[in-house]
C-alpha atoms as a PDB file:
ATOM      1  CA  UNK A   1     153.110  77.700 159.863  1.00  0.00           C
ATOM      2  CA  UNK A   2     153.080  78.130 155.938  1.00  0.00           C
ATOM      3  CA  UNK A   3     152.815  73.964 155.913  1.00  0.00           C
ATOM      4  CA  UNK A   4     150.407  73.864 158.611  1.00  0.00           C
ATOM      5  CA  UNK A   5     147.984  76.092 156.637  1.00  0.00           C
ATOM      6  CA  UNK A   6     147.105  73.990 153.739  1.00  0.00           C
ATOM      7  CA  UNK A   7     146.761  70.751 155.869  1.00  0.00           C
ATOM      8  CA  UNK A   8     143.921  72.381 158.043  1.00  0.00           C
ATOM      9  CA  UNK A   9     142.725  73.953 154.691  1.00  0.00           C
ATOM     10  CA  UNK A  10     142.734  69.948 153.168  1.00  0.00           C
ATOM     11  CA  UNK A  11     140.784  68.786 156.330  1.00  0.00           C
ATOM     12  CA  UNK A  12     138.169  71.279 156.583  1.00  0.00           C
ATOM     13  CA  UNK A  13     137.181  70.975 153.139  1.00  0.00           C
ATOM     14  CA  UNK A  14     137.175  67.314 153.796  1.00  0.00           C
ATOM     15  CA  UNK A  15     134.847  67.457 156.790  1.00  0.00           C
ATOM     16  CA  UNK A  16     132.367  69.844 154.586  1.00  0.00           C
ATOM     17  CA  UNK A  17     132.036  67.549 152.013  1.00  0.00           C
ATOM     18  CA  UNK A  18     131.501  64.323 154.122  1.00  0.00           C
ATOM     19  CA  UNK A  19     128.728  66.696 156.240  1.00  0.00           C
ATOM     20  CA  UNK A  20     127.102  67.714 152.532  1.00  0.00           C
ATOM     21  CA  UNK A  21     127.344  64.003 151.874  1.00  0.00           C
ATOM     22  CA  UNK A  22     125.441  63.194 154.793  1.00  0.00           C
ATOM     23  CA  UNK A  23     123.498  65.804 154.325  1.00  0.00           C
ATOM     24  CA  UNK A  24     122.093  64.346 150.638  1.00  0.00           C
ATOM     25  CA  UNK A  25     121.463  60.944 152.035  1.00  0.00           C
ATOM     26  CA  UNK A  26     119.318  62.438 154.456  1.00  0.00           C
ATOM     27  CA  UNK A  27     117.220  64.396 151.928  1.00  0.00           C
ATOM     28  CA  UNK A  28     117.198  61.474 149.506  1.00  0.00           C
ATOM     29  CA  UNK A  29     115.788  59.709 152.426  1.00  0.00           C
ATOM     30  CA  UNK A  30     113.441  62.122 152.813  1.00  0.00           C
ATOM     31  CA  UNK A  31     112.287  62.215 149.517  1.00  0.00           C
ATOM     32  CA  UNK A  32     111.964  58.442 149.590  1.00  0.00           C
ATOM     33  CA  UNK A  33     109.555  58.340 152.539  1.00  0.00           C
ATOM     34  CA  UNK A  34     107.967  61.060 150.764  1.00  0.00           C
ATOM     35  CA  UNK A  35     107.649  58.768 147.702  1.00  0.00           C
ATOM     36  CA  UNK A  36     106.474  56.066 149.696  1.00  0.00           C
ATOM     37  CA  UNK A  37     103.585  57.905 151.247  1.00  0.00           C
ATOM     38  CA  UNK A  38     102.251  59.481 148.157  1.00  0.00           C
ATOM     39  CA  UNK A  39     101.922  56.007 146.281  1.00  0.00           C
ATOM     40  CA  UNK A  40     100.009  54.379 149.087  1.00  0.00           C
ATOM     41  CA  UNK A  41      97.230  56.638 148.689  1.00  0.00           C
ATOM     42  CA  UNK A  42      96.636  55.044 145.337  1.00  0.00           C
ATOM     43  CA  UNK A  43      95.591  51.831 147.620  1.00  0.00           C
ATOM     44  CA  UNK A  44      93.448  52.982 150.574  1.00  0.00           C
ATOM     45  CA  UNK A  45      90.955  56.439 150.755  1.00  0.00           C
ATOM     46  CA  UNK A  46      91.945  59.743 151.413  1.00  0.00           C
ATOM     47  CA  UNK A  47      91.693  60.950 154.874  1.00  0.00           C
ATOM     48  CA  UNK A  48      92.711  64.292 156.110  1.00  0.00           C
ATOM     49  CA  UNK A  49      95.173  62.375 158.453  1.00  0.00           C
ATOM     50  CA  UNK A  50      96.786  61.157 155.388  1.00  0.00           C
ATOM     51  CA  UNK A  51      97.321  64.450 153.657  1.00  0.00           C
ATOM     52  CA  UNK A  52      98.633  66.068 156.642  1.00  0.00           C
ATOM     53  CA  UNK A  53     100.832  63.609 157.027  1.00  0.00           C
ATOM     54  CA  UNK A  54     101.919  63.946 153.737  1.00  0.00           C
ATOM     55  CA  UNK A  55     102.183  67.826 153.685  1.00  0.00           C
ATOM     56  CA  UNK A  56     104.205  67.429 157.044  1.00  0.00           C
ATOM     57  CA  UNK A  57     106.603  64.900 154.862  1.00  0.00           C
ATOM     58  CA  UNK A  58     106.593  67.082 152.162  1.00  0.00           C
ATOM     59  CA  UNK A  59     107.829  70.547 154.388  1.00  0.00           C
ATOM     60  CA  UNK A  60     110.331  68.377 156.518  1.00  0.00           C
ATOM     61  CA  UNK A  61     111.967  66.977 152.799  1.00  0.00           C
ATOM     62  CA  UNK A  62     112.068  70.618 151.790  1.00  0.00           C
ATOM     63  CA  UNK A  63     114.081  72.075 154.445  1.00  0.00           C
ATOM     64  CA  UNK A  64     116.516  68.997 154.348  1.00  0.00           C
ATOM     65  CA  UNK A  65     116.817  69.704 150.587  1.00  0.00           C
ATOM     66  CA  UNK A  66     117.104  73.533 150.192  1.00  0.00           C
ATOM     67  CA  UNK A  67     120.965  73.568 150.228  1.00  0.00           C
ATOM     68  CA  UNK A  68     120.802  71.271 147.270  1.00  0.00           C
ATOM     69  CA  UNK A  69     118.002  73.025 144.993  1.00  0.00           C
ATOM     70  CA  UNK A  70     121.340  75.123 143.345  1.00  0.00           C
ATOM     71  CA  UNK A  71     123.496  72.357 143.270  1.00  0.00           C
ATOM     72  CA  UNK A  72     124.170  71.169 139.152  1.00  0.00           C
ATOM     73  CA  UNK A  73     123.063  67.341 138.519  1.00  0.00           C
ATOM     74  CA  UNK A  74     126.540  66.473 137.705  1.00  0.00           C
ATOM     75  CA  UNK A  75     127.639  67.433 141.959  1.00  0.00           C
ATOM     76  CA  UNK A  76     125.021  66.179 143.353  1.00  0.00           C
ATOM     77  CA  UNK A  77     125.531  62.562 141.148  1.00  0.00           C
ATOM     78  CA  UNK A  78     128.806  62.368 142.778  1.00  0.00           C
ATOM     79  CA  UNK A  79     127.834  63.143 146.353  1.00  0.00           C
ATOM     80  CA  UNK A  80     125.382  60.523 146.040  1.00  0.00           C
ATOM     81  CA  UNK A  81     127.707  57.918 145.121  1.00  0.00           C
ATOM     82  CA  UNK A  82     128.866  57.706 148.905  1.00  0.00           C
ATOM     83  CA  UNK A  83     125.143  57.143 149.933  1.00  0.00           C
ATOM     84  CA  UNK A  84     124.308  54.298 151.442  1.00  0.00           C
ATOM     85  CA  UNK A  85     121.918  52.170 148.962  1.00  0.00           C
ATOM     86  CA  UNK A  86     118.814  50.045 149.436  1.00  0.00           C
END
């Protein structure tokens, strides 16, 4: 039992930090689109579509991100390293 108890220990941890992983990607994918949507009102007129569309962006980045907001820069660097890139 004693050597049962740190190999469960050694996989949970590693399942929580391959789900925070995922979890990062997802909000730097969020912030992307968010990104994406704010510069392309630079080339067409505003429209009230537009900015709700944007402010629904904007709330659905937030709540993907909140875990992170406490995270240091140094953390989150290295979870992102595992992210998928464009």
């Amino acid at each position: 039992m004693k050597t049962l108890f740190p190999i469960i220990l050694g996989a949970l941890t590693l399942l929580l930090a391959c789900g925070n992983n995922q979890s990062l990607c997802t909000c730097i994918e969020a912030g992307d689109a968010v990104n994406q949507l704010s510069e392309s009102f630079f080339h067409r007129e505003y429209s009230v579509l537009g900015k709700d569309s944007l402010d629904a962006l904007i709330a659905h980045r937030d709540a993907l991100c909140e875990e992170f907001q406490l995270m240091s820069g140094e953390e989150m660097l290295k979870l992102k390293e595992n992210c998928p890139s464009d």
